[in-house]
PDB file of N, CA and C in Angstrom:
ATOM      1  N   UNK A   1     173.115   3.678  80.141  1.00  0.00           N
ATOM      2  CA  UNK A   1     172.457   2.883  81.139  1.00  0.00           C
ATOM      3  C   UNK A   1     172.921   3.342  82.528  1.00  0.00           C
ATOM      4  N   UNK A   2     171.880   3.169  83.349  1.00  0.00           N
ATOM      5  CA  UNK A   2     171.995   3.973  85.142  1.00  0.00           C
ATOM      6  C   UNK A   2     173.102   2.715  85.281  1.00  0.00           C
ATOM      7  N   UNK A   3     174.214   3.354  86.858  1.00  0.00           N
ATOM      8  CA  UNK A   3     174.478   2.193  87.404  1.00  0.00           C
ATOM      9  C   UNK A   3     173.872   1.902  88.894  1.00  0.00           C
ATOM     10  N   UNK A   4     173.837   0.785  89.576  1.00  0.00           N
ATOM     11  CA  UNK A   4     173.304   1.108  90.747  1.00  0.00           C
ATOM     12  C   UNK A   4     173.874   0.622  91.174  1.00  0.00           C
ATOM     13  N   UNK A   5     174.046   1.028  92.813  1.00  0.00           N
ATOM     14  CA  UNK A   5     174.340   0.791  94.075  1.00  0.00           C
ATOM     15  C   UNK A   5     173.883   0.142  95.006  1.00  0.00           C
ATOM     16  N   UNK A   6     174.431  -1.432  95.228  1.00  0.00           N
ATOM     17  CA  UNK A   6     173.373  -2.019  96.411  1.00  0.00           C
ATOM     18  C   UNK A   6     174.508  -3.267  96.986  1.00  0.00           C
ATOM     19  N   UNK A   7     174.360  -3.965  97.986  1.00  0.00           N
ATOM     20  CA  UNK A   7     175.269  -4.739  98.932  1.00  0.00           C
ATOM     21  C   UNK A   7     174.302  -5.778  98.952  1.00  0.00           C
ATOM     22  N   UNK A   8     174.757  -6.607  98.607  1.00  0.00           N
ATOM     23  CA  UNK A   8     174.179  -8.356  99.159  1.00  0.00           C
ATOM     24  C   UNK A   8     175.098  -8.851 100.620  1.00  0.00           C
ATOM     25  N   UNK A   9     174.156  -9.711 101.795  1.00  0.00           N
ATOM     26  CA  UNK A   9     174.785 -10.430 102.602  1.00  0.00           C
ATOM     27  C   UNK A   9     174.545 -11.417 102.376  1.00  0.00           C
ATOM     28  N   UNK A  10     175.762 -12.366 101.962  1.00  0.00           N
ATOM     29  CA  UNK A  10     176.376 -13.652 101.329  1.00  0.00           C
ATOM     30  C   UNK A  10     176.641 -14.857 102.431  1.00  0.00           C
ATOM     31  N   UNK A  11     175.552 -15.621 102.974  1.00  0.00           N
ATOM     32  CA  UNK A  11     175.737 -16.892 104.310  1.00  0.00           C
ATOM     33  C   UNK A  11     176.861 -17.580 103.921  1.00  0.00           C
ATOM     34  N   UNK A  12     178.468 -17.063 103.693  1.00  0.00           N
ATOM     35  CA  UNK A  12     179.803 -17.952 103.651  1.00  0.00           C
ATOM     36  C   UNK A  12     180.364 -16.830 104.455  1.00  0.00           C
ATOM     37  N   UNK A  13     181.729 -17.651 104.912  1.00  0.00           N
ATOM     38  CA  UNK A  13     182.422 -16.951 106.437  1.00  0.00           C
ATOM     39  C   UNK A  13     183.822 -18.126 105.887  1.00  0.00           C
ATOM     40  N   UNK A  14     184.275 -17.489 104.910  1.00  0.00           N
ATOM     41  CA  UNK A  14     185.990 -17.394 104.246  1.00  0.00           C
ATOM     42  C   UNK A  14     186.794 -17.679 105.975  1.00  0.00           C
ATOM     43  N   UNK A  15     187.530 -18.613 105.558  1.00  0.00           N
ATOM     44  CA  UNK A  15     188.080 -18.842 106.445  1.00  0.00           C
ATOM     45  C   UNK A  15     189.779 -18.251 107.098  1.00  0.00           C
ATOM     46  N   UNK A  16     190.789 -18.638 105.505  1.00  0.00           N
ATOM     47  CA  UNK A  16     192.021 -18.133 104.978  1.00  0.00           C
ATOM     48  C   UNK A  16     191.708 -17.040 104.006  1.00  0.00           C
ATOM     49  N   UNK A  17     193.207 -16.591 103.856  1.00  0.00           N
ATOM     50  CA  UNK A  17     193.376 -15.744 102.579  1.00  0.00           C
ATOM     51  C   UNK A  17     193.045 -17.000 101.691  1.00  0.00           C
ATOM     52  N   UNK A  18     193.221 -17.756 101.325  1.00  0.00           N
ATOM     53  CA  UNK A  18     192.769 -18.510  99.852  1.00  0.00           C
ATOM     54  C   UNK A  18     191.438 -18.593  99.859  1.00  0.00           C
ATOM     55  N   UNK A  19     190.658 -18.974 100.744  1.00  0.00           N
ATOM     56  CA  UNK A  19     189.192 -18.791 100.292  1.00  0.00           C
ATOM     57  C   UNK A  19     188.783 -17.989 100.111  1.00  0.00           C
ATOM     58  N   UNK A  20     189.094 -16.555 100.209  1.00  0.00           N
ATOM     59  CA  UNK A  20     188.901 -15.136  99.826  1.00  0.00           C
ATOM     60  C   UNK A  20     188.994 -15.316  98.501  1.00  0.00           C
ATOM     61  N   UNK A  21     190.394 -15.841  98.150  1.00  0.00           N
ATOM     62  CA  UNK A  21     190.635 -15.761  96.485  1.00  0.00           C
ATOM     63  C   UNK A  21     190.157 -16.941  96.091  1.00  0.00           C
ATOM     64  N   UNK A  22     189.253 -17.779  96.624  1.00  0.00           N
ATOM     65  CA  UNK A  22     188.715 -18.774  95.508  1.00  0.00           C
ATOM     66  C   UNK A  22     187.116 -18.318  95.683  1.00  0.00           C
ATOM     67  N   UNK A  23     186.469 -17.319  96.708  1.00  0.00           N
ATOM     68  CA  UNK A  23     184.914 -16.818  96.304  1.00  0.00           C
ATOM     69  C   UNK A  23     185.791 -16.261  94.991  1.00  0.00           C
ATOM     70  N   UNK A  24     186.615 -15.184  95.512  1.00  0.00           N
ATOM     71  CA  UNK A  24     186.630 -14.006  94.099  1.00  0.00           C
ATOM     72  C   UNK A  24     186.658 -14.381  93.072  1.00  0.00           C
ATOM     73  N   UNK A  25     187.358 -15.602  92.599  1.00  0.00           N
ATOM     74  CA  UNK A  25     187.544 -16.264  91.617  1.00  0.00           C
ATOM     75  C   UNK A  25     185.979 -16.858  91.106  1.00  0.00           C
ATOM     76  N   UNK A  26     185.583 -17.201  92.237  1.00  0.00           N
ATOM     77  CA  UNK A  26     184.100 -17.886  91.905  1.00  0.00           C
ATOM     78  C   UNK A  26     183.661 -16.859  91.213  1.00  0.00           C
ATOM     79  N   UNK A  27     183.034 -15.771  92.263  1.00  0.00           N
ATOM     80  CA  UNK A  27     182.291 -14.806  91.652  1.00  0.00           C
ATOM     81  C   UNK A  27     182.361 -14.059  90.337  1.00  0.00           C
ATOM     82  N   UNK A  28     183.773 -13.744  90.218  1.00  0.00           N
ATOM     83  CA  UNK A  28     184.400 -13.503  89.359  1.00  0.00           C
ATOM     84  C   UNK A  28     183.946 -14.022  87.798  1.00  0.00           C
ATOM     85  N   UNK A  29     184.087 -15.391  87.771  1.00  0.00           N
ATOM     86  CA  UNK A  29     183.724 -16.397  86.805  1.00  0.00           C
ATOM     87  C   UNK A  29     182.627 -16.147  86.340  1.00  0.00           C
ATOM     88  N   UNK A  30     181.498 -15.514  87.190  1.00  0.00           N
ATOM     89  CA  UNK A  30     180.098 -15.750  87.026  1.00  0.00           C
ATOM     90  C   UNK A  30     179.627 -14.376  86.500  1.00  0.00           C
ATOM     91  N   UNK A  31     180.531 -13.161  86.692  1.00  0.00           N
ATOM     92  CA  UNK A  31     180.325 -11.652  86.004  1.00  0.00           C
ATOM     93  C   UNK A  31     180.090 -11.063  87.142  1.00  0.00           C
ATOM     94  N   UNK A  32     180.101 -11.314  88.503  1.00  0.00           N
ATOM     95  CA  UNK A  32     180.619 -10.441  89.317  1.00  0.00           C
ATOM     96  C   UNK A  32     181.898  -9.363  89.336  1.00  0.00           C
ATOM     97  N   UNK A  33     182.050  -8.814  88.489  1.00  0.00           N
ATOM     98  CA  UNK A  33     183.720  -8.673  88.750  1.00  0.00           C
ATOM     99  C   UNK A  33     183.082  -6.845  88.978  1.00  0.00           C
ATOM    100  N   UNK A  34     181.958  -6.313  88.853  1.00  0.00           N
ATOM    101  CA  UNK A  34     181.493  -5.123  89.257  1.00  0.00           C
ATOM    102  C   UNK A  34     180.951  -5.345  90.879  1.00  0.00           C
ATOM    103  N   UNK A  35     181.380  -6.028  91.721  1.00  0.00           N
ATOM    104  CA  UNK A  35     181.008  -6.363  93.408  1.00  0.00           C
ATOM    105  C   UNK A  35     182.699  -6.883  93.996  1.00  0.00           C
ATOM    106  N   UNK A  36     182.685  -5.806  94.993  1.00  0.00           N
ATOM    107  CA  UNK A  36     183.577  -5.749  96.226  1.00  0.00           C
ATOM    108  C   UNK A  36     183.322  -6.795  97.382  1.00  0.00           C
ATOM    109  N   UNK A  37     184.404  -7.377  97.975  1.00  0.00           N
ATOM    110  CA  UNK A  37     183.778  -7.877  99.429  1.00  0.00           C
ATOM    111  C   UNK A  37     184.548  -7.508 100.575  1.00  0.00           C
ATOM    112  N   UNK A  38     183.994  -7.786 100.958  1.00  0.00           N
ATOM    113  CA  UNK A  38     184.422  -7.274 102.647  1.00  0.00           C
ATOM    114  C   UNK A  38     183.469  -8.250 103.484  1.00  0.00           C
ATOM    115  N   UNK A  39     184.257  -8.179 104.954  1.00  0.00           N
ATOM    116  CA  UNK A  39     183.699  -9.258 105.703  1.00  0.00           C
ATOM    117  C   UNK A  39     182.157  -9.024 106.389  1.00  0.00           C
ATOM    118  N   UNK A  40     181.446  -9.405 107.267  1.00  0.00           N
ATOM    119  CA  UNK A  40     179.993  -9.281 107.863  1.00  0.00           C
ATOM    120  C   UNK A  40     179.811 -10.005 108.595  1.00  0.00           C
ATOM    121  N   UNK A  41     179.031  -9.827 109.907  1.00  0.00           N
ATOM    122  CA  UNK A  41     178.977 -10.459 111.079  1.00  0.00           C
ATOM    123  C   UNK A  41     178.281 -11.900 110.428  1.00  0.00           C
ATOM    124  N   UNK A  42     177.533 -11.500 109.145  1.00  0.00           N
ATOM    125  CA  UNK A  42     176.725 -12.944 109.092  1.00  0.00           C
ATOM    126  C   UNK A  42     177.401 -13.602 107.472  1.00  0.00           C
ATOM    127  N   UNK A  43     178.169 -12.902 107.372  1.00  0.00           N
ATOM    128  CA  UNK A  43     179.402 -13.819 106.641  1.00  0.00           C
ATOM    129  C   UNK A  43     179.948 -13.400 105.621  1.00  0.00           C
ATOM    130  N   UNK A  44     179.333 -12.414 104.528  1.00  0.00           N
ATOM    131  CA  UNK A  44     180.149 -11.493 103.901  1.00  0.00           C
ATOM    132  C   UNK A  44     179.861 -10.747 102.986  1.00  0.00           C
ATOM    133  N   UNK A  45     180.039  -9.507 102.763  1.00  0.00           N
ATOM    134  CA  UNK A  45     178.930  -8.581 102.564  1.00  0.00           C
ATOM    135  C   UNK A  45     179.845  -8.505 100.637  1.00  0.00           C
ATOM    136  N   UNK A  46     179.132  -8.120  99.518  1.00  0.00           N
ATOM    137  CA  UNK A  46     179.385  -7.643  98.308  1.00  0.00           C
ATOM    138  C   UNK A  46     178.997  -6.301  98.028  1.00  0.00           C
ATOM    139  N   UNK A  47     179.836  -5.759  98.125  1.00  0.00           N
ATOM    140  CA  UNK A  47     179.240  -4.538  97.766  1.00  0.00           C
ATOM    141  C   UNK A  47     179.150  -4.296  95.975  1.00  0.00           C
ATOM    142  N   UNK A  48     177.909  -4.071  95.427  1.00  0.00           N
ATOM    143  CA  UNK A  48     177.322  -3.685  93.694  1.00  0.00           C
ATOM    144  C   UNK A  48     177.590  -2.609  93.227  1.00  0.00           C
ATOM    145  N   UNK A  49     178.481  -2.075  92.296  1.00  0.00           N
ATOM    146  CA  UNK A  49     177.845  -1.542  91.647  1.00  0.00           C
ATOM    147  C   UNK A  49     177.535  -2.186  89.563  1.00  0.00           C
ATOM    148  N   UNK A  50     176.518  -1.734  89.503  1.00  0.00           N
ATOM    149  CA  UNK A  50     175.826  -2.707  88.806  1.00  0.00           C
ATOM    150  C   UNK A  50     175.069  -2.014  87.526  1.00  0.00           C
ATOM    151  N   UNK A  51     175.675  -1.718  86.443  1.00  0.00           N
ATOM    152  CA  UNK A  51     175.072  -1.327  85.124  1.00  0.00           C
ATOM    153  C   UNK A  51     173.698  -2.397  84.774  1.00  0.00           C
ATOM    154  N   UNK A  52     172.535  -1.251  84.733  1.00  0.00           N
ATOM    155  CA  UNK A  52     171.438  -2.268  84.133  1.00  0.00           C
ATOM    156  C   UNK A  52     170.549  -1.444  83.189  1.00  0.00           C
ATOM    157  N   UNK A  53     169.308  -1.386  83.181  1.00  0.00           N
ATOM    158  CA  UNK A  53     168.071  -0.699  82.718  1.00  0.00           C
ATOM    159  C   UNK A  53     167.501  -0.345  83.778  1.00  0.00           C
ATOM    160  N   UNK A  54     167.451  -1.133  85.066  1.00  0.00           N
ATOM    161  CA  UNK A  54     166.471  -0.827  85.901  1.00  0.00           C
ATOM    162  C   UNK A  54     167.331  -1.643  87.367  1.00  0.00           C
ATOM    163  N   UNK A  55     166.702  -0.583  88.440  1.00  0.00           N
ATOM    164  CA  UNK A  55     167.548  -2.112  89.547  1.00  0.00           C
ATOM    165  C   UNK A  55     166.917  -2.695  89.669  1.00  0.00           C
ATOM    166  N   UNK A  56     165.575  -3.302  89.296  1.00  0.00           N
ATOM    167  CA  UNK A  56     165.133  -4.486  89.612  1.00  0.00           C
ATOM    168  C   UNK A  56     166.018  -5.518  88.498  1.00  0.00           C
ATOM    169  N   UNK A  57     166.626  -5.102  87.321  1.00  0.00           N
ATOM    170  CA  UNK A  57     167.333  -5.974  86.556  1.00  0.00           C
ATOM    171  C   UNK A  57     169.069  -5.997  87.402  1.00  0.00           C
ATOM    172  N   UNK A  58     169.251  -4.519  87.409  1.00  0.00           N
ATOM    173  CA  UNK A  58     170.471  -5.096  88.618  1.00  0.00           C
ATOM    174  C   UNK A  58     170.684  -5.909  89.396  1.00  0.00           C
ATOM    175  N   UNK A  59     170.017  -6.449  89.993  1.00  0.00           N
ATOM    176  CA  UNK A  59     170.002  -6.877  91.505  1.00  0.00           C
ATOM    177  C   UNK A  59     169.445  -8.495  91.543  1.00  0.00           C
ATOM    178  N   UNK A  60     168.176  -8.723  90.644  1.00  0.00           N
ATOM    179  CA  UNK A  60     168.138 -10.036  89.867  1.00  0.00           C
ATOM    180  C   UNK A  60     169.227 -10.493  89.295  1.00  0.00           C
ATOM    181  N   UNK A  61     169.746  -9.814  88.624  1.00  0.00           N
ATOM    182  CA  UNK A  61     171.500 -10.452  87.804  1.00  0.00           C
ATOM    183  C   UNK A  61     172.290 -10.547  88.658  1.00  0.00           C
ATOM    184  N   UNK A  62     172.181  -9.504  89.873  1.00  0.00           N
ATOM    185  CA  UNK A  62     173.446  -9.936  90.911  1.00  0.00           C
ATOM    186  C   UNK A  62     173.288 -11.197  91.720  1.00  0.00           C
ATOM    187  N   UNK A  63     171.866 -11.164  92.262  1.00  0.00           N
ATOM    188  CA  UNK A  63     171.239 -12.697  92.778  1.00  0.00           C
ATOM    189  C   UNK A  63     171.663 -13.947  92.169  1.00  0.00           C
ATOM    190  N   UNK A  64     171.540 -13.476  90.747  1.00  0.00           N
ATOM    191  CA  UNK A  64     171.891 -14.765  89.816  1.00  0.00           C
ATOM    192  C   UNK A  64     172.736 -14.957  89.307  1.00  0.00           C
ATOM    193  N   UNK A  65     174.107 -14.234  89.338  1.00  0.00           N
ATOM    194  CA  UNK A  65     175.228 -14.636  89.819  1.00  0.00           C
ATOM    195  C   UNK A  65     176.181 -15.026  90.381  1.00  0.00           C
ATOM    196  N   UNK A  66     175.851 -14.633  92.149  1.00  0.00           N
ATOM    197  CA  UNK A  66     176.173 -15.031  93.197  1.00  0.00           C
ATOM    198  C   UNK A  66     175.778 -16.393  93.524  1.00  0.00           C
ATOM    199  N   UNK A  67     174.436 -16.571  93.054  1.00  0.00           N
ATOM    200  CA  UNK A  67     174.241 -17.671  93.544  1.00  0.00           C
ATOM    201  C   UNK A  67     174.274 -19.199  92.529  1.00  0.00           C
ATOM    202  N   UNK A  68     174.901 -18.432  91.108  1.00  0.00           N
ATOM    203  CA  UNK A  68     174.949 -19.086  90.448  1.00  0.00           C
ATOM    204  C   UNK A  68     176.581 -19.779  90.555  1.00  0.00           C
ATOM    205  N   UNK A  69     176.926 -18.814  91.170  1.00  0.00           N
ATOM    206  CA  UNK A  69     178.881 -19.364  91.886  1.00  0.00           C
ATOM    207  C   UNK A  69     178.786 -20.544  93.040  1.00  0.00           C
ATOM    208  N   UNK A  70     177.787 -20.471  92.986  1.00  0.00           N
ATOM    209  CA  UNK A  70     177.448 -21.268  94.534  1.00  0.00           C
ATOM    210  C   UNK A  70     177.331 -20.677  95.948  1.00  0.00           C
ATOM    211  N   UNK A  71     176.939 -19.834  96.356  1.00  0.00           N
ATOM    212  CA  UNK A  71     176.848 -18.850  96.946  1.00  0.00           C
ATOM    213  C   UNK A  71     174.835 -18.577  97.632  1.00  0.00           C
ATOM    214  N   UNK A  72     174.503 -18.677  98.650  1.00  0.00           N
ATOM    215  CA  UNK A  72     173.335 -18.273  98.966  1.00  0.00           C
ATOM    216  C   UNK A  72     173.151 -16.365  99.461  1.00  0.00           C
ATOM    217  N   UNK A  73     172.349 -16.021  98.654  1.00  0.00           N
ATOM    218  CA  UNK A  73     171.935 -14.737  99.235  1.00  0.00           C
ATOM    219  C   UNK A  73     171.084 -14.466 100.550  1.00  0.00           C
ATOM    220  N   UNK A  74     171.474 -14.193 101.708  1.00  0.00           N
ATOM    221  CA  UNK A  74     170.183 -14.147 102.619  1.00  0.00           C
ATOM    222  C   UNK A  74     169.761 -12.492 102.304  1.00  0.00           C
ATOM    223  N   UNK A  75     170.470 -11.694 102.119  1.00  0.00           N
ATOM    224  CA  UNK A  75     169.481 -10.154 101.830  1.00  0.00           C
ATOM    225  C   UNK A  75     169.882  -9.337 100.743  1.00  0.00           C
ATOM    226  N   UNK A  76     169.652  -8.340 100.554  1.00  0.00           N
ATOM    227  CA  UNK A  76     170.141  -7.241  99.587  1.00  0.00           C
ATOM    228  C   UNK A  76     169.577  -5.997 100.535  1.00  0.00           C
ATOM    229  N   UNK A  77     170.689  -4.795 100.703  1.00  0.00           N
ATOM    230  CA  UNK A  77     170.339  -3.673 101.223  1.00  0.00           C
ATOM    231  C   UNK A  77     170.699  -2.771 100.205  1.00  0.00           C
ATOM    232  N   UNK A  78     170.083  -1.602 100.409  1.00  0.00           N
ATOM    233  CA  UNK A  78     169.770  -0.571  99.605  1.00  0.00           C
ATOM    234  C   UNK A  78     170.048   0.819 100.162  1.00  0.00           C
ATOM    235  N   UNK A  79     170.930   1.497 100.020  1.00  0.00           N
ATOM    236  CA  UNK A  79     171.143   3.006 100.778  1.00  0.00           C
ATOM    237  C   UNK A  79     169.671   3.430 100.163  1.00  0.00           C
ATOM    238  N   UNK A  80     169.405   4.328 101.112  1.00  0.00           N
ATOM    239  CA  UNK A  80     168.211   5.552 100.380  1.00  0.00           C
ATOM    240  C   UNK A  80     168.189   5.848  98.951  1.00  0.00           C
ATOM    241  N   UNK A  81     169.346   6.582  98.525  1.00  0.00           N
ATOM    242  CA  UNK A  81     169.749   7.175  97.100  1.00  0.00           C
ATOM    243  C   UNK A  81     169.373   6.066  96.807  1.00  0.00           C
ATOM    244  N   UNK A  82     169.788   4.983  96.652  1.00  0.00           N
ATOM    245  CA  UNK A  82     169.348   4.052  95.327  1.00  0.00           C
ATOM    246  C   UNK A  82     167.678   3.739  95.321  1.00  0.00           C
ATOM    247  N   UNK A  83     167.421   4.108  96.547  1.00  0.00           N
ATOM    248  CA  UNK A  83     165.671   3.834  96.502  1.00  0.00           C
ATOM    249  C   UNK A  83     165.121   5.074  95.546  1.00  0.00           C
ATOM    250  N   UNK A  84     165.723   6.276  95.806  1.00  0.00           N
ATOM    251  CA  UNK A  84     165.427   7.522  95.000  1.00  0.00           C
ATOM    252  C   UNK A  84     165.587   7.570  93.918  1.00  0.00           C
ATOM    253  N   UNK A  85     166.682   6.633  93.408  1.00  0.00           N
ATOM    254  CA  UNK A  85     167.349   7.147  92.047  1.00  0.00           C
ATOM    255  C   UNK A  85     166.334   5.828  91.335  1.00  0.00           C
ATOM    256  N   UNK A  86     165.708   4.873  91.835  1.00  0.00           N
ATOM    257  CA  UNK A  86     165.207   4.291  91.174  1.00  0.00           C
ATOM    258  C   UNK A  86     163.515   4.089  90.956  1.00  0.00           C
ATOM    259  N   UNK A  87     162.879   5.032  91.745  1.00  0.00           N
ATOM    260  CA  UNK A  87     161.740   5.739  91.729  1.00  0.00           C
ATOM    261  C   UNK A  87     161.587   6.244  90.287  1.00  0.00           C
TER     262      UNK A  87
END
């Protein structure tokens, strides 16, 4: 199975080190544990990478994990390559 590459921006803005480790933990819980974070002007970016069949199944499962932690998605970005590799 392909893996893919893609970043969600996540509307939460972690305040301490512990709320860092209680998203991760969230996310974590939910089968995120293939997404990185790092911070974002609009609150905090995940970076994917994401074993699927297809990225439209990637990226639906990542949606619906994140937001199944409690978590709102406002976008998903896509480098080029992953637009190519999934053509």
């Amino acid at each position: 199975m392909p893996e893919y590459r893609f970043s969600m921006i996540v509307a939460a803005s972690p305040g301490t080190h512990e709320d860092i480790l209680d998203i991760a933990d969230a996310l974590g819980n939910r089968g995120c544990t293939d997404a990185s974070i790092r911070g974002h002007t609009e609150g905090m970016e995940l970076l994917f990478e994401r074993t699927a069949n297809s990225l439209r199944t990637a990226i639906t499962s990542a949606i619906s994990d994140v937001e199944g932690s409690g978590y709102r998605v406002s976008r998903v970005e896509l480098e080029r390559e992953a637009v190519l590799q999934a053509a």
